[in-house]
C-alpha atoms as a PDB file:
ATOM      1  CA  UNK A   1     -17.344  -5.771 -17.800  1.00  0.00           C
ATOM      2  CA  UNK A   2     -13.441  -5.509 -19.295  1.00  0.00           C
ATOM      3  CA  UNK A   3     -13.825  -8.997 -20.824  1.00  0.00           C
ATOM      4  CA  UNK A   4     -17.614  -8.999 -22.198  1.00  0.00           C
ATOM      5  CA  UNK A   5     -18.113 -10.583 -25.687  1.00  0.00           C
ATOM      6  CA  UNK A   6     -14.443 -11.599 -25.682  1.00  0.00           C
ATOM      7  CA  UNK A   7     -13.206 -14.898 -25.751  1.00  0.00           C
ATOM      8  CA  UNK A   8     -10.093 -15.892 -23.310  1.00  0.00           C
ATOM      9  CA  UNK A   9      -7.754 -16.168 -25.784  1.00  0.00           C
ATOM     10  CA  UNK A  10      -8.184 -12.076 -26.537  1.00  0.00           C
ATOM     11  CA  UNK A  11      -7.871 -10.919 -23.653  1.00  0.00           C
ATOM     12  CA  UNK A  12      -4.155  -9.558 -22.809  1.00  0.00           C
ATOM     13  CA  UNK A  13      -2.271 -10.591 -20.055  1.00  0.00           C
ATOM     14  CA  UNK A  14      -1.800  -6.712 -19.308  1.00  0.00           C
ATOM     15  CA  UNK A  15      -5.446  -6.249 -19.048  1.00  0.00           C
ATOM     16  CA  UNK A  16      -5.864  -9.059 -17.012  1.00  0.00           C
ATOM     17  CA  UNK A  17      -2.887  -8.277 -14.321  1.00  0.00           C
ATOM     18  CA  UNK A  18      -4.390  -4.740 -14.647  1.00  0.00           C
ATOM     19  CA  UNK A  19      -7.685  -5.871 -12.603  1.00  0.00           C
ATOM     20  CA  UNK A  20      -5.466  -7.613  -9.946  1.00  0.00           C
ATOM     21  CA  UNK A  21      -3.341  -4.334  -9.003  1.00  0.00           C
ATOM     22  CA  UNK A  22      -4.799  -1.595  -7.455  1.00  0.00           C
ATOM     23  CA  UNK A  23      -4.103   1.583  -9.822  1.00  0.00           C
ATOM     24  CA  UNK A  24      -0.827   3.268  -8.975  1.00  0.00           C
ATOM     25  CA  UNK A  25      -2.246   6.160  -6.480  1.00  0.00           C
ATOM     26  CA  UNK A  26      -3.791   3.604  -4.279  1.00  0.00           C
ATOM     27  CA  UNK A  27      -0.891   1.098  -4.042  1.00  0.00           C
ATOM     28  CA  UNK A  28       1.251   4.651  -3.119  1.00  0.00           C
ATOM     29  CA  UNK A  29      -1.024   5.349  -0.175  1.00  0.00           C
ATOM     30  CA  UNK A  30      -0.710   1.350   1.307  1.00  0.00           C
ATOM     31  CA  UNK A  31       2.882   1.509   2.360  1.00  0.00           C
ATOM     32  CA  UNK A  32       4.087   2.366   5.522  1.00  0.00           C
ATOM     33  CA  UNK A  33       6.675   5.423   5.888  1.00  0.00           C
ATOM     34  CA  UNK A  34       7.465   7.222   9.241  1.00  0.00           C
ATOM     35  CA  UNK A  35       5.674   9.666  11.068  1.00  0.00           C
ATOM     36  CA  UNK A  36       7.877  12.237  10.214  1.00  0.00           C
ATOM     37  CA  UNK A  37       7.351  12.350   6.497  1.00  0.00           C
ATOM     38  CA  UNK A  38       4.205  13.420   7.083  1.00  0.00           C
ATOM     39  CA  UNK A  39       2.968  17.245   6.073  1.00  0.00           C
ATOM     40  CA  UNK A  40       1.019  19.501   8.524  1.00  0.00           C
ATOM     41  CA  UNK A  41      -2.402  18.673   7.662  1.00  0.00           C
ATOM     42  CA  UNK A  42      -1.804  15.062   6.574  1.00  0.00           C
ATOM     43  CA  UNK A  43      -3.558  12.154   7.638  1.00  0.00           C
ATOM     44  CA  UNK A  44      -2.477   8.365   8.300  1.00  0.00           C
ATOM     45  CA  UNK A  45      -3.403   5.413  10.383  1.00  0.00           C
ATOM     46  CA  UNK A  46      -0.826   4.323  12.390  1.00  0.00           C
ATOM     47  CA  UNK A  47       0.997   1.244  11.195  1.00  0.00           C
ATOM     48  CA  UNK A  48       3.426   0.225  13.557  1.00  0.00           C
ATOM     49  CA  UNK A  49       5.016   1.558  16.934  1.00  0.00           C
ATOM     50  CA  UNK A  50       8.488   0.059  17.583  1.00  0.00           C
ATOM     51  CA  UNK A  51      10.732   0.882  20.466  1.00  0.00           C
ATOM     52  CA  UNK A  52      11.559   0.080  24.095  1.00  0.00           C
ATOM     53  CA  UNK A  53       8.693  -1.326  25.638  1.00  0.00           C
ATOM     54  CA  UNK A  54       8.206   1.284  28.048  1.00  0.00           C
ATOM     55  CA  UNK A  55       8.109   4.318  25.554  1.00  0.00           C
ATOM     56  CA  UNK A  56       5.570   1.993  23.607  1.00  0.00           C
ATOM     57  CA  UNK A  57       3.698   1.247  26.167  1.00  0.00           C
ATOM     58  CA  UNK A  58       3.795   5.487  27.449  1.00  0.00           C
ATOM     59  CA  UNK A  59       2.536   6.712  23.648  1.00  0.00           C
ATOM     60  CA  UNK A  60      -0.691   3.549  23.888  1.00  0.00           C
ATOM     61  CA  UNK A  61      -1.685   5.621  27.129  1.00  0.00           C
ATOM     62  CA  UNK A  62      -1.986   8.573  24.997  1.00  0.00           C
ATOM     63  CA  UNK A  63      -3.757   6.250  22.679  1.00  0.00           C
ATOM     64  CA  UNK A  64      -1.305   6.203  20.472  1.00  0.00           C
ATOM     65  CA  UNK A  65      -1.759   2.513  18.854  1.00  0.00           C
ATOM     66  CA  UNK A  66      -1.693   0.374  15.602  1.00  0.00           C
ATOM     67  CA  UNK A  67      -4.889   1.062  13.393  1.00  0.00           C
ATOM     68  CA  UNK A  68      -5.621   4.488  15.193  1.00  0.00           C
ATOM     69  CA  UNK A  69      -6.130   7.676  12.397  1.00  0.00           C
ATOM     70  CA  UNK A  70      -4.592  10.512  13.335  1.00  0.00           C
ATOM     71  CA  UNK A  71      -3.130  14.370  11.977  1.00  0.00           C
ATOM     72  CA  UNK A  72      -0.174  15.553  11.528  1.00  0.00           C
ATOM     73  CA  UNK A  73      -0.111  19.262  13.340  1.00  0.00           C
ATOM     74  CA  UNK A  74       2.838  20.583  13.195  1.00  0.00           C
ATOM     75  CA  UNK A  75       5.311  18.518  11.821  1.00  0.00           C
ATOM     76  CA  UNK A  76       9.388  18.625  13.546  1.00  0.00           C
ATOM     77  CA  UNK A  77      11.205  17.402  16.727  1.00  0.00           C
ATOM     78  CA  UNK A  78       9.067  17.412  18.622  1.00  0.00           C
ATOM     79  CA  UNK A  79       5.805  16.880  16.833  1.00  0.00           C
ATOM     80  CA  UNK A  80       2.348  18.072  17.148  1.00  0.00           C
ATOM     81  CA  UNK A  81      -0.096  14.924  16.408  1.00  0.00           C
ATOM     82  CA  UNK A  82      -4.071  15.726  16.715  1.00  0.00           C
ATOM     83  CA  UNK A  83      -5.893  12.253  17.774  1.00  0.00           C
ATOM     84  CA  UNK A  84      -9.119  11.921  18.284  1.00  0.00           C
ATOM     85  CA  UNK A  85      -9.875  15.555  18.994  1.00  0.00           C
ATOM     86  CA  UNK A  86      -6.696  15.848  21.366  1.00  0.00           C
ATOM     87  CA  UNK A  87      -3.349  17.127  20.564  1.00  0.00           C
ATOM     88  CA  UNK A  88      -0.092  15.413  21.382  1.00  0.00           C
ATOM     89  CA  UNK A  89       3.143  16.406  21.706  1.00  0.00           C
ATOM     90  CA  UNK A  90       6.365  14.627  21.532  1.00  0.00           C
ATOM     91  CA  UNK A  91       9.987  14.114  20.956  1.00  0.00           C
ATOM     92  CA  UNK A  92      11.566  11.298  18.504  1.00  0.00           C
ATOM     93  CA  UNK A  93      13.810   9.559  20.879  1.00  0.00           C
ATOM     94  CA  UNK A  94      16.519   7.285  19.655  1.00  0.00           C
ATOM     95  CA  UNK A  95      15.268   3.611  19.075  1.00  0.00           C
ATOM     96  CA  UNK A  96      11.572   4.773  18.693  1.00  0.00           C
ATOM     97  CA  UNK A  97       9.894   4.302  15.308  1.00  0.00           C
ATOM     98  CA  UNK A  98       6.475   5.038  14.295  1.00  0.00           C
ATOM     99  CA  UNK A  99       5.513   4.502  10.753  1.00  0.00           C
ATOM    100  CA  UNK A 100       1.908   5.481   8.705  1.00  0.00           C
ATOM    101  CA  UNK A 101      -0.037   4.776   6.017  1.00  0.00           C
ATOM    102  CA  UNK A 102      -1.071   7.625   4.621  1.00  0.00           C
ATOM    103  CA  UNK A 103      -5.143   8.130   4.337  1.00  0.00           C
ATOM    104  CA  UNK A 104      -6.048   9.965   0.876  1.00  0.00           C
ATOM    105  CA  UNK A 105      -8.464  13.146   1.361  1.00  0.00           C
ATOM    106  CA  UNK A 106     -11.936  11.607   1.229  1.00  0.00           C
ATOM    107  CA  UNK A 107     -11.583   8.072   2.691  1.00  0.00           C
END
């Protein structure tokens, strides 16, 4: 316990926003960036697919959809993506965005 044997009036407002926050690393790893920032080998849930509905609708056959994890497996244009055992390939088109959180090694 941070605050044991303390009274309220010692303990800093720095210590106290410091419980709130998650530590830097971990706040890094919760914000969305595109799939193309990704490095071979990295791996991210996906965050959000925008687009035309039909190119959307094309990469959820693949299984391609919000909360899925996948790898990066060869990063580029067009992209290698391993998900759930399978490799897919594709090309960025214009008006289609994917974007990632990044998982850290271990989770």
């Amino acid at each position: 316990m941070p605050f044991a044997g303390k009274l309220p009036s010692e303990v800093s407002i720095r210590s106290a926003v410091a419980l709130l926050l998650p530590p830097a690393h971990l706040a890094m790893h919760n914000r969305p960036i595109p799939l193309g920032q990704l490095r071979t080998g990295q791996t991210a849930r996906i965050s959000r697919i925008h687009g035309l509905p039909d190119h959307v609708h094309r990469l959820e056959e693949f299984g391609l959809r919000g909360g899925i994890c996948i790898e990066m497996f060869r990063p580029g244009n067009p992209c290698i993506i391993r998900i759930a055992g399978s490799k897919i390939c594709f090309r960025a088109e214009d008006g289609l965005s994917i974007s990632v959180v990044p998982v850290p090694r271990g989770d």
